[in-house]
PDB file of N, CA and C in Angstrom:
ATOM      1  N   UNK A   1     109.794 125.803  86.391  1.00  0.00           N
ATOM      2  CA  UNK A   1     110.026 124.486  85.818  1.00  0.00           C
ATOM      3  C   UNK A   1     108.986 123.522  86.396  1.00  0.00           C
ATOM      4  N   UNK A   2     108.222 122.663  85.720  1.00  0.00           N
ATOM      5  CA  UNK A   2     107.457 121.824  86.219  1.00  0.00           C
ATOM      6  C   UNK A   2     107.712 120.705  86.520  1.00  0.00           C
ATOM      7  N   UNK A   3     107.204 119.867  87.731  1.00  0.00           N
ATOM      8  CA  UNK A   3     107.188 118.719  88.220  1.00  0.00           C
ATOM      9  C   UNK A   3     108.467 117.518  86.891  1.00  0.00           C
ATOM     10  N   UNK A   4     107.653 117.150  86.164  1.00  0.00           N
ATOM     11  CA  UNK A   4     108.687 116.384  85.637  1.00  0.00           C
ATOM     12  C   UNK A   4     110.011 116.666  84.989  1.00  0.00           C
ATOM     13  N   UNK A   5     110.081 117.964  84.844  1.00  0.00           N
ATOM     14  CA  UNK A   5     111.094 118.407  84.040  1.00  0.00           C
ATOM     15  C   UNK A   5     112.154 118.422  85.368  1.00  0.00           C
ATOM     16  N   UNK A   6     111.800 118.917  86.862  1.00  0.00           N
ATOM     17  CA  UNK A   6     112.980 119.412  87.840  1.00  0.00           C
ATOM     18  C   UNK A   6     113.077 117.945  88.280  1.00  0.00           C
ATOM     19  N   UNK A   7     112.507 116.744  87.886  1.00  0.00           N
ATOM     20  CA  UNK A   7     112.591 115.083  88.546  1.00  0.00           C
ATOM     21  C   UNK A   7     113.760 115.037  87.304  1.00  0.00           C
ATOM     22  N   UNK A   8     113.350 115.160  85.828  1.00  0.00           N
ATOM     23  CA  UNK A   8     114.722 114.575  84.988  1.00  0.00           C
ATOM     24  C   UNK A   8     116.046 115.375  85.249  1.00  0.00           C
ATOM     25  N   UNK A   9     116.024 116.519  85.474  1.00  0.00           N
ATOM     26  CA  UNK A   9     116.987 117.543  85.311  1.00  0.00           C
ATOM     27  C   UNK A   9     117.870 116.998  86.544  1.00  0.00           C
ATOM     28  N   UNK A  10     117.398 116.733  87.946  1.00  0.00           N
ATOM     29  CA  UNK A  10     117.757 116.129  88.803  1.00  0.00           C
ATOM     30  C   UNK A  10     118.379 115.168  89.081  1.00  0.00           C
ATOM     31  N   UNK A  11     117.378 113.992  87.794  1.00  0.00           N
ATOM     32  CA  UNK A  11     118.497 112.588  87.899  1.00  0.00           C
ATOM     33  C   UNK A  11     119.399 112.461  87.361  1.00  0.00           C
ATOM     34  N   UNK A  12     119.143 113.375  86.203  1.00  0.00           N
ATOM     35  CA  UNK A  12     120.712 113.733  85.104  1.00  0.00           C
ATOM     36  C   UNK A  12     121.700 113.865  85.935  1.00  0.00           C
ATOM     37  N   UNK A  13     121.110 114.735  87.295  1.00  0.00           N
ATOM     38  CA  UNK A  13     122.701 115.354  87.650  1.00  0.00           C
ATOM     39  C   UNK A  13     122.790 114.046  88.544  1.00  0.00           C
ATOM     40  N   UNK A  14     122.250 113.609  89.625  1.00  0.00           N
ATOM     41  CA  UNK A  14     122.095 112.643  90.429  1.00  0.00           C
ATOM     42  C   UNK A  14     123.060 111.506  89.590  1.00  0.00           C
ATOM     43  N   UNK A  15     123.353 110.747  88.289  1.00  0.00           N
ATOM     44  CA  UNK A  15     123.430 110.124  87.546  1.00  0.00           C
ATOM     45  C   UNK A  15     125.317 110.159  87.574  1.00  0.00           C
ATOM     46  N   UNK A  16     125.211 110.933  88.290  1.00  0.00           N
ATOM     47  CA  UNK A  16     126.867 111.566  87.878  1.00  0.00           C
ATOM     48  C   UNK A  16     127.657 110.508  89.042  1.00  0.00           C
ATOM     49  N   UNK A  17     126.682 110.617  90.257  1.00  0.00           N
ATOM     50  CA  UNK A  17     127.096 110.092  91.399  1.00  0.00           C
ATOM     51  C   UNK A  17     126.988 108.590  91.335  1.00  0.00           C
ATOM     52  N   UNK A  18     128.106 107.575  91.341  1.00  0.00           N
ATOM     53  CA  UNK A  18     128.740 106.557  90.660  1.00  0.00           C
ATOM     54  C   UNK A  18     128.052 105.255  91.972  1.00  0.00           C
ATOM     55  N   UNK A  19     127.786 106.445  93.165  1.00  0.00           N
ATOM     56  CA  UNK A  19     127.196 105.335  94.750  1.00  0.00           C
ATOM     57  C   UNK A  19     126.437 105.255  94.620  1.00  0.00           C
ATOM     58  N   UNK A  20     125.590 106.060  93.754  1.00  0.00           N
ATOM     59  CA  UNK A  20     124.244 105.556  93.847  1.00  0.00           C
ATOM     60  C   UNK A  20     123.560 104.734  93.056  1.00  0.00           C
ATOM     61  N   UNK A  21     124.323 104.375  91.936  1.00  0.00           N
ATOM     62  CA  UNK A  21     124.286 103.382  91.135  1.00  0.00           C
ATOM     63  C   UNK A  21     123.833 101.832  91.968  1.00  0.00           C
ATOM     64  N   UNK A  22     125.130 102.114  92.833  1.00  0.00           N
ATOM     65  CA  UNK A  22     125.276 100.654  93.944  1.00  0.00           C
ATOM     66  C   UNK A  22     123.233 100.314  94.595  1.00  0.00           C
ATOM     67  N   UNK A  23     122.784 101.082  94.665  1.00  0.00           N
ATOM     68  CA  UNK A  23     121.476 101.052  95.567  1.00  0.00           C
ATOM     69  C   UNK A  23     120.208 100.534  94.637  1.00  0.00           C
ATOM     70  N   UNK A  24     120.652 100.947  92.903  1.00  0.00           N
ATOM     71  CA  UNK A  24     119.567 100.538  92.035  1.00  0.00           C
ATOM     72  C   UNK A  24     119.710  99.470  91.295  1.00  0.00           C
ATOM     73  N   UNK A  25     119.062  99.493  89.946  1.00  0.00           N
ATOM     74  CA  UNK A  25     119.308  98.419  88.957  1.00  0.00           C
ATOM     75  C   UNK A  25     119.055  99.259  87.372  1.00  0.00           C
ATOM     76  N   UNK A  26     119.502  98.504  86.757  1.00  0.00           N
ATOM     77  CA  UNK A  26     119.296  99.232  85.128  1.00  0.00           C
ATOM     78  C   UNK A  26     117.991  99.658  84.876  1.00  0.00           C
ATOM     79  N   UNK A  27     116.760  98.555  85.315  1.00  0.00           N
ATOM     80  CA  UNK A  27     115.404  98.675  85.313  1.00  0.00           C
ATOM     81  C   UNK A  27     114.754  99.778  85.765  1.00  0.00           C
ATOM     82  N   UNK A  28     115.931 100.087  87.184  1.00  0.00           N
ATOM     83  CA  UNK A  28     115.211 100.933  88.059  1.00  0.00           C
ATOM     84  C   UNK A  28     116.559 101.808  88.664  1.00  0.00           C
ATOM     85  N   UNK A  29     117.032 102.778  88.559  1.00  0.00           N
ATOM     86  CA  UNK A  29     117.811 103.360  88.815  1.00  0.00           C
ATOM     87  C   UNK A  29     117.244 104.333  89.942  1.00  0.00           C
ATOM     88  N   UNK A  30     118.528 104.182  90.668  1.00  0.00           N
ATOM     89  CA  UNK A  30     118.436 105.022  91.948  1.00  0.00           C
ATOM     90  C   UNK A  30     118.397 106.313  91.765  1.00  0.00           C
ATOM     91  N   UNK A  31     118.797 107.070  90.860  1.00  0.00           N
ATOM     92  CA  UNK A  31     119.247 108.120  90.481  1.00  0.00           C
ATOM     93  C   UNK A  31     117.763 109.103  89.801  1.00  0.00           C
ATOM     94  N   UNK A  32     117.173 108.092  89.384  1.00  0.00           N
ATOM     95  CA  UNK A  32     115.590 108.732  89.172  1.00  0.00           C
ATOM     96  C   UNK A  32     115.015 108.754  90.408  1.00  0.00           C
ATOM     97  N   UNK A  33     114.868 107.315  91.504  1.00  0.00           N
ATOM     98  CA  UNK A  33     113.938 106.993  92.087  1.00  0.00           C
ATOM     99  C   UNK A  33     114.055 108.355  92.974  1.00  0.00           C
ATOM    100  N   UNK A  34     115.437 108.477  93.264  1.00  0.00           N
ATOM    101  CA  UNK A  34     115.955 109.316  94.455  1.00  0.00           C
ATOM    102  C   UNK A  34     115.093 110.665  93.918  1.00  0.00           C
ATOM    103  N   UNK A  35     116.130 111.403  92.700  1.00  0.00           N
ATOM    104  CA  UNK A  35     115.190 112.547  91.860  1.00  0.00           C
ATOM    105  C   UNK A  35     113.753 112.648  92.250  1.00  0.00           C
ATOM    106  N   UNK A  36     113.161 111.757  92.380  1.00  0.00           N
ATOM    107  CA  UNK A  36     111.097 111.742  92.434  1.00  0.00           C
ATOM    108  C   UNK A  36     111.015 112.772  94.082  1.00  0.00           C
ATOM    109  N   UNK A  37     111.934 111.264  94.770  1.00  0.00           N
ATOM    110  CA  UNK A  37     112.255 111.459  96.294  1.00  0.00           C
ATOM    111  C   UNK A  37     112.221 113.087  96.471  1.00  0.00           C
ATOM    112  N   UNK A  38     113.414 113.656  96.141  1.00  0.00           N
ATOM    113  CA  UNK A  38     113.440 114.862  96.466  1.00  0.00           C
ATOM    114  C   UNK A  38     112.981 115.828  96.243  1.00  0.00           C
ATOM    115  N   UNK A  39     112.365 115.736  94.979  1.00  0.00           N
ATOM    116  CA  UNK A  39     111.448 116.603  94.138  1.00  0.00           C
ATOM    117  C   UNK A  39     109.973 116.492  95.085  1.00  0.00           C
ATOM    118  N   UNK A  40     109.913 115.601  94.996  1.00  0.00           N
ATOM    119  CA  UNK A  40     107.781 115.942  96.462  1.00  0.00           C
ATOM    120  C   UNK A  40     108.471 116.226  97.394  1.00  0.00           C
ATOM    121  N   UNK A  41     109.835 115.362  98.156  1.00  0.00           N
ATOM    122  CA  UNK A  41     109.903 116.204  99.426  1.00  0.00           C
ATOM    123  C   UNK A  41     109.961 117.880  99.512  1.00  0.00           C
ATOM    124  N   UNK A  42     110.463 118.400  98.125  1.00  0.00           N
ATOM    125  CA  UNK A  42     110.560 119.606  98.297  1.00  0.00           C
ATOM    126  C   UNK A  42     109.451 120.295  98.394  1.00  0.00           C
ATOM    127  N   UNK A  43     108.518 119.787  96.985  1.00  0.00           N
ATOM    128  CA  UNK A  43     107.556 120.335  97.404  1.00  0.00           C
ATOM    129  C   UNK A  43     106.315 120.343  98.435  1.00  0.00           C
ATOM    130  N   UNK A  44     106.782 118.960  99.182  1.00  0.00           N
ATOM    131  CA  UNK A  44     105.972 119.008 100.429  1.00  0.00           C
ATOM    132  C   UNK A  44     106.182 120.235 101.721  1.00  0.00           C
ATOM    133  N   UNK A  45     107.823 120.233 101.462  1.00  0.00           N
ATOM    134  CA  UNK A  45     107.855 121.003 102.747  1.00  0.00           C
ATOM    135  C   UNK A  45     107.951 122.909 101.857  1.00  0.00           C
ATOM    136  N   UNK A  46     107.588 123.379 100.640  1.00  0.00           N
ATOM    137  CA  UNK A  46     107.388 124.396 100.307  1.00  0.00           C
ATOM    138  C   UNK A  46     105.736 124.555 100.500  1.00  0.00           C
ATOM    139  N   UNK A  47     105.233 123.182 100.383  1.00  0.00           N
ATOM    140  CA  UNK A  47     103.594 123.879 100.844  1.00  0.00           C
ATOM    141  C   UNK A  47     103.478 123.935 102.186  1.00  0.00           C
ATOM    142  N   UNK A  48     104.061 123.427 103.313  1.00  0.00           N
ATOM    143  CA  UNK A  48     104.079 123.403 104.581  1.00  0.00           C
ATOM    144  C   UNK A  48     104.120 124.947 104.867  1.00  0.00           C
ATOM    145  N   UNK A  49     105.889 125.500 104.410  1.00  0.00           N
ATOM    146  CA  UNK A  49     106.404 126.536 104.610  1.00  0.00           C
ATOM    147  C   UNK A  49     105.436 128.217 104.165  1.00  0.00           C
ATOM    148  N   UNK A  50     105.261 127.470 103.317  1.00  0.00           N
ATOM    149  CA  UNK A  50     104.200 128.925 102.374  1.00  0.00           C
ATOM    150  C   UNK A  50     102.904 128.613 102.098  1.00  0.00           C
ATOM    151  N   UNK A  51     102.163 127.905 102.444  1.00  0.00           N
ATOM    152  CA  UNK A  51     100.671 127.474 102.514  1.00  0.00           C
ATOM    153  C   UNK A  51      99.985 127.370 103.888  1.00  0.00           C
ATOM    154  N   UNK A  52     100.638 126.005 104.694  1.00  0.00           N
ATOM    155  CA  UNK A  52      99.986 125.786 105.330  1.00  0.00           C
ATOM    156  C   UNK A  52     100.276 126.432 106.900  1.00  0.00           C
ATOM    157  N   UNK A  53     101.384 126.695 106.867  1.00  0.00           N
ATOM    158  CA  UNK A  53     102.229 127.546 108.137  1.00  0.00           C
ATOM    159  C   UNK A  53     101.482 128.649 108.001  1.00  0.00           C
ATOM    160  N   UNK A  54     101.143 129.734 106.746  1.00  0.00           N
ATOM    161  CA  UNK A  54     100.536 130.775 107.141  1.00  0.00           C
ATOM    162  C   UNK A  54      99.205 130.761 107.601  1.00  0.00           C
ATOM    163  N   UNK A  55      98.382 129.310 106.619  1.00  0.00           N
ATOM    164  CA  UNK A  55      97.119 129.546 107.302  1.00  0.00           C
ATOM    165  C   UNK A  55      97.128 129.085 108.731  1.00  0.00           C
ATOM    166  N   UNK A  56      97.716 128.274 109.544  1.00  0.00           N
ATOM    167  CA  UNK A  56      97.702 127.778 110.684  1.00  0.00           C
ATOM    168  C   UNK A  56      97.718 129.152 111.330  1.00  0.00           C
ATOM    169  N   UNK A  57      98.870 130.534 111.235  1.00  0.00           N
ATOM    170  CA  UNK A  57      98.814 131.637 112.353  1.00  0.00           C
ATOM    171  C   UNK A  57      97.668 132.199 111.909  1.00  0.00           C
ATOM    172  N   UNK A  58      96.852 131.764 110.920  1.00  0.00           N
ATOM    173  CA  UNK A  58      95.696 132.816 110.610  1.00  0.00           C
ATOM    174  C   UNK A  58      94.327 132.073 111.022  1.00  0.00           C
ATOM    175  N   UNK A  59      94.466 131.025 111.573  1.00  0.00           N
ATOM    176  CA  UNK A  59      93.632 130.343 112.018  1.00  0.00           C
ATOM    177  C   UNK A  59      92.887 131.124 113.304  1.00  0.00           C
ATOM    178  N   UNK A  60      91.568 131.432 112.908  1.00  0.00           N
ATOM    179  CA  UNK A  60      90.842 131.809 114.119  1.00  0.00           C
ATOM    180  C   UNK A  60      89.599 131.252 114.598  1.00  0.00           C
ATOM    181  N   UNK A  61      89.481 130.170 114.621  1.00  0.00           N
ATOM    182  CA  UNK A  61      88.606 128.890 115.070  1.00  0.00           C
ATOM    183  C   UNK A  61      89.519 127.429 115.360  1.00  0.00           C
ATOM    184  N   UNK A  62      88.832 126.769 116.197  1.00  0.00           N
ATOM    185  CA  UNK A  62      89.275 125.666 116.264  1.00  0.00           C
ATOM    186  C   UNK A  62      89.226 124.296 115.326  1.00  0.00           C
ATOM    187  N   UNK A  63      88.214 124.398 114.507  1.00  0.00           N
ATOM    188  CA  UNK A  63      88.102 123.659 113.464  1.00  0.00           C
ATOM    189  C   UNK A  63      89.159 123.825 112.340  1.00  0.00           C
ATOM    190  N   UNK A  64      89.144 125.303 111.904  1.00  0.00           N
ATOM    191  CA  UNK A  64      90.270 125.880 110.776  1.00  0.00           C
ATOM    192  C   UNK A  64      92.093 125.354 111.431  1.00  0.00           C
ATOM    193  N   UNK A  65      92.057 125.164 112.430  1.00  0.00           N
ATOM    194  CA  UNK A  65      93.304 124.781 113.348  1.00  0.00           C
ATOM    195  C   UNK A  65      93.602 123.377 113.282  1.00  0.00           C
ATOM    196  N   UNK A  66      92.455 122.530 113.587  1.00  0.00           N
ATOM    197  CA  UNK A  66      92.469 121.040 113.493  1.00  0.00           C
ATOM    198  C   UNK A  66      92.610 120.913 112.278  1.00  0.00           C
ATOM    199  N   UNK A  67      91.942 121.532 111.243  1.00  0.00           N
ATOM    200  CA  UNK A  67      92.133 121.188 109.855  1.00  0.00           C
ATOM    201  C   UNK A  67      93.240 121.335 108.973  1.00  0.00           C
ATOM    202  N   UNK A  68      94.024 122.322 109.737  1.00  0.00           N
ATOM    203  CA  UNK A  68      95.400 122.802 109.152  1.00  0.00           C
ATOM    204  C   UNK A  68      95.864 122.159 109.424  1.00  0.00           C
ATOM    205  N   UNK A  69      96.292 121.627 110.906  1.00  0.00           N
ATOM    206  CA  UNK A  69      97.008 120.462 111.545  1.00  0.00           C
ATOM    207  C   UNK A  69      97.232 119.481 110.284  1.00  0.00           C
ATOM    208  N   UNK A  70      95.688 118.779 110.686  1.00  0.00           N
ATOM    209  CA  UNK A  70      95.928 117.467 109.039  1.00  0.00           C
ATOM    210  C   UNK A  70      96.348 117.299 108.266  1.00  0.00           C
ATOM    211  N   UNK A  71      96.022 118.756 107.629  1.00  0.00           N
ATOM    212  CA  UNK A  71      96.850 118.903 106.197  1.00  0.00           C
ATOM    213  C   UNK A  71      98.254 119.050 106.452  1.00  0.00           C
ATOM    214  N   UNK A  72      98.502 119.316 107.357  1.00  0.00           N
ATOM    215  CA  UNK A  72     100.357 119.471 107.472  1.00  0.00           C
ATOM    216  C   UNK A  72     100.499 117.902 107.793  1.00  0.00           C
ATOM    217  N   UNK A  73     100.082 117.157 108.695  1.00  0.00           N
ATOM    218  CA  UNK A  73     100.152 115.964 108.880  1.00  0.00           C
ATOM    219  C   UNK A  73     100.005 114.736 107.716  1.00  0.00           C
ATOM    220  N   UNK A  74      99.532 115.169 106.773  1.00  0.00           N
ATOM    221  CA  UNK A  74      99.353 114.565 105.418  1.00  0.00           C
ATOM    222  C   UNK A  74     100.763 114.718 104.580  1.00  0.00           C
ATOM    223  N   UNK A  75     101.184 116.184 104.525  1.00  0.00           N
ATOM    224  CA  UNK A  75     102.466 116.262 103.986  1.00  0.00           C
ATOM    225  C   UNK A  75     103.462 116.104 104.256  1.00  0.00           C
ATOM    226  N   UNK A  76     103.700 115.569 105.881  1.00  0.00           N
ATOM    227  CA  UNK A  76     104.916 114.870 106.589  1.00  0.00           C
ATOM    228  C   UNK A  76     104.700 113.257 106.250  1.00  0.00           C
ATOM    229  N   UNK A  77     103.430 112.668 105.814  1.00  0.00           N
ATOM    230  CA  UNK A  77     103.343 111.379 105.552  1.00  0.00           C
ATOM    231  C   UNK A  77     103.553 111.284 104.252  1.00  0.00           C
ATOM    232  N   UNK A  78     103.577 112.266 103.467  1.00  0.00           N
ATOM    233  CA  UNK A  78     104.065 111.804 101.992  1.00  0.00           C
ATOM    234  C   UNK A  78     105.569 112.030 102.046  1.00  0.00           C
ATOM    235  N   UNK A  79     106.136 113.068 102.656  1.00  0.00           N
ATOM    236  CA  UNK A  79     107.591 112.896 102.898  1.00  0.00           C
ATOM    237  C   UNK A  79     107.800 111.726 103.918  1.00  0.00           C
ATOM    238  N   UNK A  80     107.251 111.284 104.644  1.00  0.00           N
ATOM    239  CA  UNK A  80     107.696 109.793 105.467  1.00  0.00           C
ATOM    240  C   UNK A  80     107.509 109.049 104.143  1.00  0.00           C
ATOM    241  N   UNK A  81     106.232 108.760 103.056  1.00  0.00           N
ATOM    242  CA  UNK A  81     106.722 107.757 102.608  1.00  0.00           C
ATOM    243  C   UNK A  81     108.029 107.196 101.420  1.00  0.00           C
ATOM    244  N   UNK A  82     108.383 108.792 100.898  1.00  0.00           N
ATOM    245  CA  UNK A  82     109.455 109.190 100.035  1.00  0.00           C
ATOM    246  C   UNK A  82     110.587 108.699 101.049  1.00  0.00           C
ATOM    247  N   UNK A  83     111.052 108.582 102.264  1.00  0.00           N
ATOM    248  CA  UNK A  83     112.044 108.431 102.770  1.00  0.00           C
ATOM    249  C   UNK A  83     112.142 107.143 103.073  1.00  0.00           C
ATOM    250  N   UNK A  84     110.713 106.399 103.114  1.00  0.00           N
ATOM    251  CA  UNK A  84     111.089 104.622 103.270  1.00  0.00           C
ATOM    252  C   UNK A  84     110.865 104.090 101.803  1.00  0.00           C
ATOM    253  N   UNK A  85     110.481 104.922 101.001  1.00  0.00           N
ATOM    254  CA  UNK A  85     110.539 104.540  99.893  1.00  0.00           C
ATOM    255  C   UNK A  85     111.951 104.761  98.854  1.00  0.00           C
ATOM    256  N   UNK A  86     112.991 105.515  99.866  1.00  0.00           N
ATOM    257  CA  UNK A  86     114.375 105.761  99.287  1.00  0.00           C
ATOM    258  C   UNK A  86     115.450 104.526  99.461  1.00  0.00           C
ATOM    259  N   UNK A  87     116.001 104.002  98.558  1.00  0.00           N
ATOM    260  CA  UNK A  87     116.713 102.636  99.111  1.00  0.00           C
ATOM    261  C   UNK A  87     118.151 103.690  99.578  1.00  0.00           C
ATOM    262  N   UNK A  88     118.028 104.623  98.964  1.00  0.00           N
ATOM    263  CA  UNK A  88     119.665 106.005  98.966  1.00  0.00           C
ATOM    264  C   UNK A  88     119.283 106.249 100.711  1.00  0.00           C
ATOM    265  N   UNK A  89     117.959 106.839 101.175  1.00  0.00           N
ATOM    266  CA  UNK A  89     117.856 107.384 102.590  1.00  0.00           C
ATOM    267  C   UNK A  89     116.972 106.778 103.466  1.00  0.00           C
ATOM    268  N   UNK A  90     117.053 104.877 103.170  1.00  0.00           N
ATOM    269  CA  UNK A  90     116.048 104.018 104.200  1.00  0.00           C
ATOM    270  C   UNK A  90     117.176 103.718 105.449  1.00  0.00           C
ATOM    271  N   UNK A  91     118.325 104.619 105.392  1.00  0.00           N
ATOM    272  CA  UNK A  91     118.455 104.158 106.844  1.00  0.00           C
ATOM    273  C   UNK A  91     117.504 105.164 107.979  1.00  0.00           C
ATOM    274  N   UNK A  92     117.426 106.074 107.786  1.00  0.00           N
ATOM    275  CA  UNK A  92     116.944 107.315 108.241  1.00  0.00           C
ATOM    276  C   UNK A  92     115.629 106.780 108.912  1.00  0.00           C
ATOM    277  N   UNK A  93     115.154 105.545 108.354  1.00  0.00           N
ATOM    278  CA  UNK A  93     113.755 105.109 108.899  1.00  0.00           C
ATOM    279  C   UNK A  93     114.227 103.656 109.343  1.00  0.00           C
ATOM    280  N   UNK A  94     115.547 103.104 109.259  1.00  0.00           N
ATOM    281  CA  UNK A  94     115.313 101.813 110.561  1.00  0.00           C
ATOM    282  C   UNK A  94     115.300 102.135 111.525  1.00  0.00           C
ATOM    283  N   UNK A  95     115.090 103.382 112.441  1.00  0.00           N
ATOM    284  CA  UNK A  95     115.328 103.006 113.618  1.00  0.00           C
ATOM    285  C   UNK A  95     116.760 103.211 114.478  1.00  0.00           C
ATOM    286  N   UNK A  96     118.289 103.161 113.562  1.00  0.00           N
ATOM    287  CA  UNK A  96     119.116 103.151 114.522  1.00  0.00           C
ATOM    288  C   UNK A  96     119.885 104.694 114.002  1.00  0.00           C
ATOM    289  N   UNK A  97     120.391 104.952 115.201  1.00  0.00           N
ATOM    290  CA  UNK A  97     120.372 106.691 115.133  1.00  0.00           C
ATOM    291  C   UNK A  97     122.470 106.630 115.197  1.00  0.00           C
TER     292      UNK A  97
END
Protein backbone atom coordinates (compact mmCIF):
# COMPACT_ATOMS: atom_id res chain seq x y z
CA UNK A 1 0.00 0.00 0.00
CA UNK A 2 1.48 3.34 -0.71
CA UNK A 3 2.25 6.35 1.30
CA UNK A 4 -1.07 8.10 0.80
CA UNK A 5 -3.36 5.43 0.65
CA UNK A 6 -1.98 3.84 4.46
CA UNK A 7 -2.25 8.06 5.70
CA UNK A 8 -6.24 7.89 4.45
CA UNK A 9 -6.94 4.35 5.46
CA UNK A 10 -5.53 5.41 8.87
CA UNK A 11 -7.49 8.53 9.42
CA UNK A 12 -10.64 6.77 8.45
CA UNK A 13 -10.01 4.57 11.24
CA UNK A 14 -8.38 7.30 13.55
CA UNK A 15 -11.83 9.29 12.76
CA UNK A 16 -13.73 6.82 14.83
CA UNK A 17 -11.92 8.11 17.94
CA UNK A 18 -14.41 10.93 19.18
CA UNK A 19 -10.90 12.55 21.57
CA UNK A 20 -9.34 13.29 19.00
CA UNK A 21 -11.66 15.36 17.46
CA UNK A 22 -11.16 17.60 20.79
CA UNK A 23 -7.28 18.43 19.56
CA UNK A 24 -8.36 19.56 15.83
CA UNK A 25 -10.70 21.68 13.81
CA UNK A 26 -13.02 20.95 10.75
CA UNK A 27 -10.25 22.73 8.59
CA UNK A 28 -7.77 20.62 10.04
CA UNK A 29 -8.56 17.48 11.70
CA UNK A 30 -6.56 15.68 14.08
CA UNK A 31 -7.37 12.50 12.81
CA UNK A 32 -5.48 13.10 9.42
CA UNK A 33 -2.79 15.25 10.96
CA UNK A 34 -2.12 12.38 13.49
CA UNK A 35 -2.52 9.59 10.36
CA UNK A 36 0.59 11.66 8.43
CA UNK A 37 2.24 11.52 12.11
CA UNK A 38 2.30 7.92 12.24
CA UNK A 39 2.61 6.93 8.87
CA UNK A 40 6.60 8.71 8.48
CA UNK A 41 7.10 7.75 11.97
CA UNK A 42 6.68 4.33 10.79
CA UNK A 43 8.42 4.61 8.09
CA UNK A 44 11.23 6.35 9.68
CA UNK A 45 11.88 3.83 12.15
CA UNK A 46 11.40 0.79 9.29
CA UNK A 47 14.35 2.49 7.45
CA UNK A 48 16.35 2.75 10.67
CA UNK A 49 15.44 -0.96 11.45
CA UNK A 50 16.11 -2.50 7.88
CA UNK A 51 18.38 0.01 6.10
CA UNK A 52 20.33 1.80 8.17
CA UNK A 53 20.99 -0.62 11.29
CA UNK A 54 22.30 -3.12 8.78
CA UNK A 55 24.56 -0.86 7.05
CA UNK A 56 25.96 0.59 10.34
CA UNK A 57 27.17 -3.44 11.45
CA UNK A 58 28.53 -3.54 7.94
CA UNK A 59 30.35 -0.55 8.26
CA UNK A 60 34.07 -1.06 7.79
CA UNK A 61 35.61 2.41 7.75
CA UNK A 62 35.16 5.24 9.77
CA UNK A 63 33.68 7.54 7.37
CA UNK A 64 30.88 4.77 6.21
CA UNK A 65 30.15 4.81 10.27
CA UNK A 66 29.96 8.62 10.68
CA UNK A 67 27.84 8.63 7.70
CA UNK A 68 25.42 6.06 8.85
CA UNK A 69 25.30 7.73 12.16
CA UNK A 70 23.72 10.94 10.25
CA UNK A 71 21.52 9.31 8.37
CA UNK A 72 19.99 7.64 11.39
CA UNK A 73 20.24 11.01 13.08
CA UNK A 74 18.20 12.63 10.29
CA UNK A 75 15.43 10.04 10.77
CA UNK A 76 15.06 10.54 14.56
CA UNK A 77 14.69 14.36 13.56
CA UNK A 78 11.93 13.76 11.24
CA UNK A 79 10.26 11.59 13.87
CA UNK A 80 11.14 14.47 16.55
CA UNK A 81 9.48 16.74 14.23
CA UNK A 82 6.17 14.53 13.68
CA UNK A 83 5.94 14.39 17.51
CA UNK A 84 6.05 18.30 18.13
CA UNK A 85 4.21 18.59 15.26
CA UNK A 86 1.35 16.21 16.92
CA UNK A 87 -1.17 18.42 18.92
CA UNK A 88 -2.59 14.28 19.91
CA UNK A 89 1.42 13.52 21.22
CA UNK A 90 2.98 17.28 22.04
CA UNK A 91 3.03 16.34 25.50
CA UNK A 92 5.77 13.83 24.92
CA UNK A 93 7.97 16.93 23.92
CA UNK A 94 7.17 19.54 26.85
CA UNK A 95 9.45 18.37 28.90
CA UNK A 96 7.37 17.01 31.91
CA UNK A 97 7.71 13.25 32.37
Amino acid sequence: MDHKNRIGRLARLLERCSRLATFGSSEDPEAWALAHTLVDTAESCEKICQDLMPALMRAVDEQTIEDTLHDIGEELRHIQYHMRSSRFYRYLMDGND
